[in-house]
PDB file of N, CA and C in Angstrom:
ATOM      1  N   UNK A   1       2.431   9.206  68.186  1.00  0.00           N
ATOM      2  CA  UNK A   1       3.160   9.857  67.131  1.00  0.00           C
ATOM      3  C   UNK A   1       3.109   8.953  65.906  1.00  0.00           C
ATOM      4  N   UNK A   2       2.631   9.385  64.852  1.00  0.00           N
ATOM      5  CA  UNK A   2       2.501   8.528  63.745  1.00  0.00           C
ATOM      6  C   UNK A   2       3.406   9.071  62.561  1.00  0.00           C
ATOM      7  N   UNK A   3       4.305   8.618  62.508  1.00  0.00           N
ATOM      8  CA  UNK A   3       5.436   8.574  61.712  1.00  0.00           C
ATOM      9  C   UNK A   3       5.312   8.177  60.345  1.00  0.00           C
ATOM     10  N   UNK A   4       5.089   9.438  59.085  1.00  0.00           N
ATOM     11  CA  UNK A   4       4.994   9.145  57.660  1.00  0.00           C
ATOM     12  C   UNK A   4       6.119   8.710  56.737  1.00  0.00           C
ATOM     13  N   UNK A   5       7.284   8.970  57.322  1.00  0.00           N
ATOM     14  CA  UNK A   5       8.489   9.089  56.359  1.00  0.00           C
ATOM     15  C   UNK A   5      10.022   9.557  57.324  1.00  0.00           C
ATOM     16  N   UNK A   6      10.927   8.713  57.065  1.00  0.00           N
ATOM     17  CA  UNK A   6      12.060   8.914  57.622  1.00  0.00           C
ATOM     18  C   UNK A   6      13.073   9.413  56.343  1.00  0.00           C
ATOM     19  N   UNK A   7      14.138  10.301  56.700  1.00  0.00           N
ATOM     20  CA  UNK A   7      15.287   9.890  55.320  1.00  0.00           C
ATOM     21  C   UNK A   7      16.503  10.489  56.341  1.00  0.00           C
ATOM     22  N   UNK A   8      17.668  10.315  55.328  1.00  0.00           N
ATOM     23  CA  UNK A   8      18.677  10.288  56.348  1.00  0.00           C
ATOM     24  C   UNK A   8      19.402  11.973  55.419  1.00  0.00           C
ATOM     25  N   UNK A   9      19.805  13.135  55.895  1.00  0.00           N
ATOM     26  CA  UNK A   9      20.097  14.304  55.173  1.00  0.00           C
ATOM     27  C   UNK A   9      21.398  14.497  55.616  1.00  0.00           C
ATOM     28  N   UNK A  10      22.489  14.061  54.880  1.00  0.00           N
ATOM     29  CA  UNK A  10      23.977  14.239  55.167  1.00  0.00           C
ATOM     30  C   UNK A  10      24.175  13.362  56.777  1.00  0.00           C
ATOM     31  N   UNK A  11      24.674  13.831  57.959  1.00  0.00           N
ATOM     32  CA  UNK A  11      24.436  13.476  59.249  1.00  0.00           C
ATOM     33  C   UNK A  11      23.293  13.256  59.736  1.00  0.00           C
ATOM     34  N   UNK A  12      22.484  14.212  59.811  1.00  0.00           N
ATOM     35  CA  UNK A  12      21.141  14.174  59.830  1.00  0.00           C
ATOM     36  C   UNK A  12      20.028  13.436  59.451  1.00  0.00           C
ATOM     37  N   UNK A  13      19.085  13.292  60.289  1.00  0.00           N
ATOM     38  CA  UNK A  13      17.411  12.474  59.871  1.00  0.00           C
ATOM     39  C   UNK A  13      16.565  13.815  59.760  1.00  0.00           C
ATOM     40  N   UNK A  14      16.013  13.744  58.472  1.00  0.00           N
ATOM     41  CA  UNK A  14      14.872  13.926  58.325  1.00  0.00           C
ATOM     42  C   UNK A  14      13.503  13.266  58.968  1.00  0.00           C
ATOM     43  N   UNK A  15      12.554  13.436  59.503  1.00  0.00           N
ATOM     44  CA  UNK A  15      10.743  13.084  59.381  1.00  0.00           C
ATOM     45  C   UNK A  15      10.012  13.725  59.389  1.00  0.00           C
ATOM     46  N   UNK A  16       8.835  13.156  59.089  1.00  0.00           N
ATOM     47  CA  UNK A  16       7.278  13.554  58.735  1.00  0.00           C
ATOM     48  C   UNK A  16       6.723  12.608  59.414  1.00  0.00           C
ATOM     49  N   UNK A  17       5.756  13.383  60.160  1.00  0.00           N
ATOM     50  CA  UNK A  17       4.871  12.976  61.060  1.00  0.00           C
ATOM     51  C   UNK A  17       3.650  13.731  60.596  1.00  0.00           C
ATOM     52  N   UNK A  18       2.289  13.032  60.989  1.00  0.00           N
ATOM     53  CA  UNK A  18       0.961  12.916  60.959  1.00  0.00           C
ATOM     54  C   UNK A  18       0.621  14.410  62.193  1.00  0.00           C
ATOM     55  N   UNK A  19      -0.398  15.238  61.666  1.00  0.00           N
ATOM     56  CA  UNK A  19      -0.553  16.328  63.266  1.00  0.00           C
ATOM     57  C   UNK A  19      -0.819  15.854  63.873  1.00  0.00           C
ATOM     58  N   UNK A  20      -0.246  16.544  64.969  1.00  0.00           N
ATOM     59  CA  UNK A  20       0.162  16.134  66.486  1.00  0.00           C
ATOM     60  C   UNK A  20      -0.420  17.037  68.029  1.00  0.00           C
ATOM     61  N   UNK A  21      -0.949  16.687  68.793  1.00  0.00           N
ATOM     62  CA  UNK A  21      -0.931  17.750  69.673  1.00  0.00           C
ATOM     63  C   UNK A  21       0.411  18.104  70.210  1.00  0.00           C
ATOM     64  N   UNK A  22       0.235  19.253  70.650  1.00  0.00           N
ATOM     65  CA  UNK A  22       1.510  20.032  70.589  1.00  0.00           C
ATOM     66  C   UNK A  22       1.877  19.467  72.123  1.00  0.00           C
ATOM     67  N   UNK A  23       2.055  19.471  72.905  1.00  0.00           N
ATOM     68  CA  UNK A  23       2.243  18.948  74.488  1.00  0.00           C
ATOM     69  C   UNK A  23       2.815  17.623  74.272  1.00  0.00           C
ATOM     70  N   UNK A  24       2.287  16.416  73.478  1.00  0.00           N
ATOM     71  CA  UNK A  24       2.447  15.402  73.191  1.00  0.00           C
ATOM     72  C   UNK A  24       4.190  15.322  72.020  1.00  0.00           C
ATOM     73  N   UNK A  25       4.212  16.323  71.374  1.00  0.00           N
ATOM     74  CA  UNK A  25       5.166  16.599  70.707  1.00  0.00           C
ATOM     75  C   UNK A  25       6.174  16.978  71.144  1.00  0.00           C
ATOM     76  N   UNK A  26       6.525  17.861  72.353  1.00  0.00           N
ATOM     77  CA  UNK A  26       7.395  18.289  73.316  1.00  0.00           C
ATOM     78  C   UNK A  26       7.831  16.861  73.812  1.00  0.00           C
ATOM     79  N   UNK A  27       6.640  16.234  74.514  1.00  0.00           N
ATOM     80  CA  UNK A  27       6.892  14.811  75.152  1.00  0.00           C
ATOM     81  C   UNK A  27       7.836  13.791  74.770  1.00  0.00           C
ATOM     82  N   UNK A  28       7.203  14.055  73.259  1.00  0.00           N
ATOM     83  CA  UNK A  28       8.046  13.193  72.437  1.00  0.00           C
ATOM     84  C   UNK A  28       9.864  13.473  72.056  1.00  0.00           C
ATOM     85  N   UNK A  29       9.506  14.504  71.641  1.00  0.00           N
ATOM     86  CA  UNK A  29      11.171  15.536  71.333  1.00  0.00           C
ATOM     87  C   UNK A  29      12.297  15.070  72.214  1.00  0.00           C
ATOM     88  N   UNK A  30      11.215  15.315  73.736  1.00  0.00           N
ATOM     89  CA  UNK A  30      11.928  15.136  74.771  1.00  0.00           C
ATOM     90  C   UNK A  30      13.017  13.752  75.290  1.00  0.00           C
ATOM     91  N   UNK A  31      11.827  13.364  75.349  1.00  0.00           N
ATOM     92  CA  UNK A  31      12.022  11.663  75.036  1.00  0.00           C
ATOM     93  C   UNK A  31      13.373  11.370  74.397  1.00  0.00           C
ATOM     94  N   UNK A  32      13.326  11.723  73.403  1.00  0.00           N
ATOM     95  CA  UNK A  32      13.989  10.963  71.987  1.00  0.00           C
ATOM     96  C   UNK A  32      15.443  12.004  72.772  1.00  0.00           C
ATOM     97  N   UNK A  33      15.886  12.877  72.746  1.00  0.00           N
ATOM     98  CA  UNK A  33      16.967  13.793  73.460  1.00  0.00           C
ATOM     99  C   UNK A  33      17.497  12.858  74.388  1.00  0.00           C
ATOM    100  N   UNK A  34      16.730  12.565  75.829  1.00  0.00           N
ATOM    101  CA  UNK A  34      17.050  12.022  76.706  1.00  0.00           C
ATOM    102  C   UNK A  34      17.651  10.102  76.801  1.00  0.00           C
ATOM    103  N   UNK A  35      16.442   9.354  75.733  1.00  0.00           N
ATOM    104  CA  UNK A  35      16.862   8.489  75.239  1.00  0.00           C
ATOM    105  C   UNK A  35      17.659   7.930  74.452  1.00  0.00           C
ATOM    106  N   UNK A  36      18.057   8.710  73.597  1.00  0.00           N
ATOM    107  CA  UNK A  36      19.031   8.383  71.958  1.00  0.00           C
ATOM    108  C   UNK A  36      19.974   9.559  71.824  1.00  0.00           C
ATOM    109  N   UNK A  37      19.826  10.676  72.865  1.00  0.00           N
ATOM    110  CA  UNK A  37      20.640  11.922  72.250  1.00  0.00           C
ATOM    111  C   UNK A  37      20.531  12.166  70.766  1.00  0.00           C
ATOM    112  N   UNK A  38      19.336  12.126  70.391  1.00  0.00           N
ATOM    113  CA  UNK A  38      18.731  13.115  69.027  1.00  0.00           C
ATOM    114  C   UNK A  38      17.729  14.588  69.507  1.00  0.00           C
ATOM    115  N   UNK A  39      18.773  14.873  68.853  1.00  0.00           N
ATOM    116  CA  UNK A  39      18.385  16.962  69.702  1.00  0.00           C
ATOM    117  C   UNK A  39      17.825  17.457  68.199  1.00  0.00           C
ATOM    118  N   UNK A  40      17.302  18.041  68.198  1.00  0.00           N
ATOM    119  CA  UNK A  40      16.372  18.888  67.109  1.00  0.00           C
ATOM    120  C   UNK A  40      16.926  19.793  66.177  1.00  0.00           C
ATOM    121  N   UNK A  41      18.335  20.090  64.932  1.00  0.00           N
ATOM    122  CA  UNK A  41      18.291  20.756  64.786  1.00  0.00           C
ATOM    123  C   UNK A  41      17.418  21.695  63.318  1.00  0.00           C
ATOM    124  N   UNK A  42      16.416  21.280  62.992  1.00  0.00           N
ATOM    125  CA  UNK A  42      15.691  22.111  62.517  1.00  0.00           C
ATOM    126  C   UNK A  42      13.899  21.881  62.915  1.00  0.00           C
ATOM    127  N   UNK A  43      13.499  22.952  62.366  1.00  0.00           N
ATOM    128  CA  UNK A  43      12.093  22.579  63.154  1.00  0.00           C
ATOM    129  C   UNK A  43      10.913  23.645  63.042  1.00  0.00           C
ATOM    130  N   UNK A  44       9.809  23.237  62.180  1.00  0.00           N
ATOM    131  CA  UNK A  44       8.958  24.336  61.535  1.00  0.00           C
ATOM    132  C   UNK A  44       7.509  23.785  61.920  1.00  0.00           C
ATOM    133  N   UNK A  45       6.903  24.390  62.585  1.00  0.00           N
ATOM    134  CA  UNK A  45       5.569  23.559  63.112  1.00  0.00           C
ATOM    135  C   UNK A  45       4.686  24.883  62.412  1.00  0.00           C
ATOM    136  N   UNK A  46       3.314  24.650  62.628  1.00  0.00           N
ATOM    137  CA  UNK A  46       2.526  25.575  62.232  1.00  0.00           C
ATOM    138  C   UNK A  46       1.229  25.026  62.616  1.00  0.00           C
ATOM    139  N   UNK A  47       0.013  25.970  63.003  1.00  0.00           N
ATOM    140  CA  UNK A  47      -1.099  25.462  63.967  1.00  0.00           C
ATOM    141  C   UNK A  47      -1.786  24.746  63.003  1.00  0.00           C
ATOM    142  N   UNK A  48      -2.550  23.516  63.535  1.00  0.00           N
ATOM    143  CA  UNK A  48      -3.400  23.151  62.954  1.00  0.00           C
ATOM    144  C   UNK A  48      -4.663  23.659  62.869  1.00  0.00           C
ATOM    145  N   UNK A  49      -6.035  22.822  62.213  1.00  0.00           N
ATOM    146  CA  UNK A  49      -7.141  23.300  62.616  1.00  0.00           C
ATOM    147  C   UNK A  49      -7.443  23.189  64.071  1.00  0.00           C
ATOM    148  N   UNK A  50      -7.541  22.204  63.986  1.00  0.00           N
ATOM    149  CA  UNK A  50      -8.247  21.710  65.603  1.00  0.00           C
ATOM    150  C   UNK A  50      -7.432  22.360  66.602  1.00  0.00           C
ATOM    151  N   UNK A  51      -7.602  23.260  67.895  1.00  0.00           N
ATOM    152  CA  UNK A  51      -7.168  24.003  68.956  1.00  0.00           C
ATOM    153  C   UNK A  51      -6.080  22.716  69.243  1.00  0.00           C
ATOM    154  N   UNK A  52      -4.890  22.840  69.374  1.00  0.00           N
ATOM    155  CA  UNK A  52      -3.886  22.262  70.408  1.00  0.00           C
ATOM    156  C   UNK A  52      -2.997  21.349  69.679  1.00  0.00           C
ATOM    157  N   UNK A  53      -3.389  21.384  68.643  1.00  0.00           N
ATOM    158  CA  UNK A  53      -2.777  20.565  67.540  1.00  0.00           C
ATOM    159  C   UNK A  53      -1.911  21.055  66.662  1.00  0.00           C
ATOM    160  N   UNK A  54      -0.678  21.185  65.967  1.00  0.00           N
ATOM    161  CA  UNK A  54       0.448  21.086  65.169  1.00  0.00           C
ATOM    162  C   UNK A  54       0.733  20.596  63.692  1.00  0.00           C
ATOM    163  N   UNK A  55       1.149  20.771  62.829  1.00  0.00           N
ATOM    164  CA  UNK A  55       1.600  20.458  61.464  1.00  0.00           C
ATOM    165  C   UNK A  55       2.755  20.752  61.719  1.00  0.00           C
ATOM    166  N   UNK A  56       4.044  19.650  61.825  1.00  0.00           N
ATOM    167  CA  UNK A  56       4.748  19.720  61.463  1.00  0.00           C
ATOM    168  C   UNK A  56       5.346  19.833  60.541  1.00  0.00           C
ATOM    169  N   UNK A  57       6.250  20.820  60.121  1.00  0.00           N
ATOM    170  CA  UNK A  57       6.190  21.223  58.570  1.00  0.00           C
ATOM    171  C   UNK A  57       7.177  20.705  58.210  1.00  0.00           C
ATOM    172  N   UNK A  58       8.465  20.888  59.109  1.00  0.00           N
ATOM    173  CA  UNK A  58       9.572  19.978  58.700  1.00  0.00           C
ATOM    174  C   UNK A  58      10.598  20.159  60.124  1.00  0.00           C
ATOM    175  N   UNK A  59      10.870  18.679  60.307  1.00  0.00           N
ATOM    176  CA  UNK A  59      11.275  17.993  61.710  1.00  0.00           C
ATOM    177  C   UNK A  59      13.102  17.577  61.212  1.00  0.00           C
ATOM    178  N   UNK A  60      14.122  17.977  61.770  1.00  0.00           N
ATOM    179  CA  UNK A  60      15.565  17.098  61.531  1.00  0.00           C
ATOM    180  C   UNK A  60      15.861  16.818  62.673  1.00  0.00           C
ATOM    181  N   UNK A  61      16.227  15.982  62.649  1.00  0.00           N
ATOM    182  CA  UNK A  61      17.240  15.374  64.139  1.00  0.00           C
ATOM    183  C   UNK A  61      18.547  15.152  63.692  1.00  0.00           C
ATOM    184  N   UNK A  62      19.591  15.775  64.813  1.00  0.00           N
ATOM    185  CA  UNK A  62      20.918  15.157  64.917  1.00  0.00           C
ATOM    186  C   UNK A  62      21.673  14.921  65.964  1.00  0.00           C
ATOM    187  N   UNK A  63      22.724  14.674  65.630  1.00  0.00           N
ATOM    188  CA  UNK A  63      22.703  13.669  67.313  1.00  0.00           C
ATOM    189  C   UNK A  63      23.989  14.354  68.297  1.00  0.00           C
ATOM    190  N   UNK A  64      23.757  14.471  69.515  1.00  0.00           N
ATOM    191  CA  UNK A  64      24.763  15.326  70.421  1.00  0.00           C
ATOM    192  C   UNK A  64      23.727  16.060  71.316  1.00  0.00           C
TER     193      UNK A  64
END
């Protein structure tokens, strides 16, 4: 996961991340939930070129 940009939005984190395969992105989501209790609440992906891959368009995390 290559991480472009963090910011912090009221409670909330904003990021931007680099495309991603999508499986690997779940992995990750997951992860971060189970580890830190940062749950997803916004979240706009859209396909990339390449088959299996993701653009995240815009990622928030908050925590609970």
């Amino acid at each position: 996961m290559v991480i472009k940009r963090i910011a912090e939005r009221g409670e909330n984190i904003q990021v931007w991340i680099e495309p991603v395969v999508f499986n690997d992105l779940l992995k990750w989501l997951n992860a971060l939930d189970e580890k830190y209790a940062l749950r997803v609440t916004q979240i706009d992906v859209s396909a990339a070129e390449k088959p299996g891959m993701v653009n995240v368009l815009r990622l928030e995390f908050g925590r609970g």
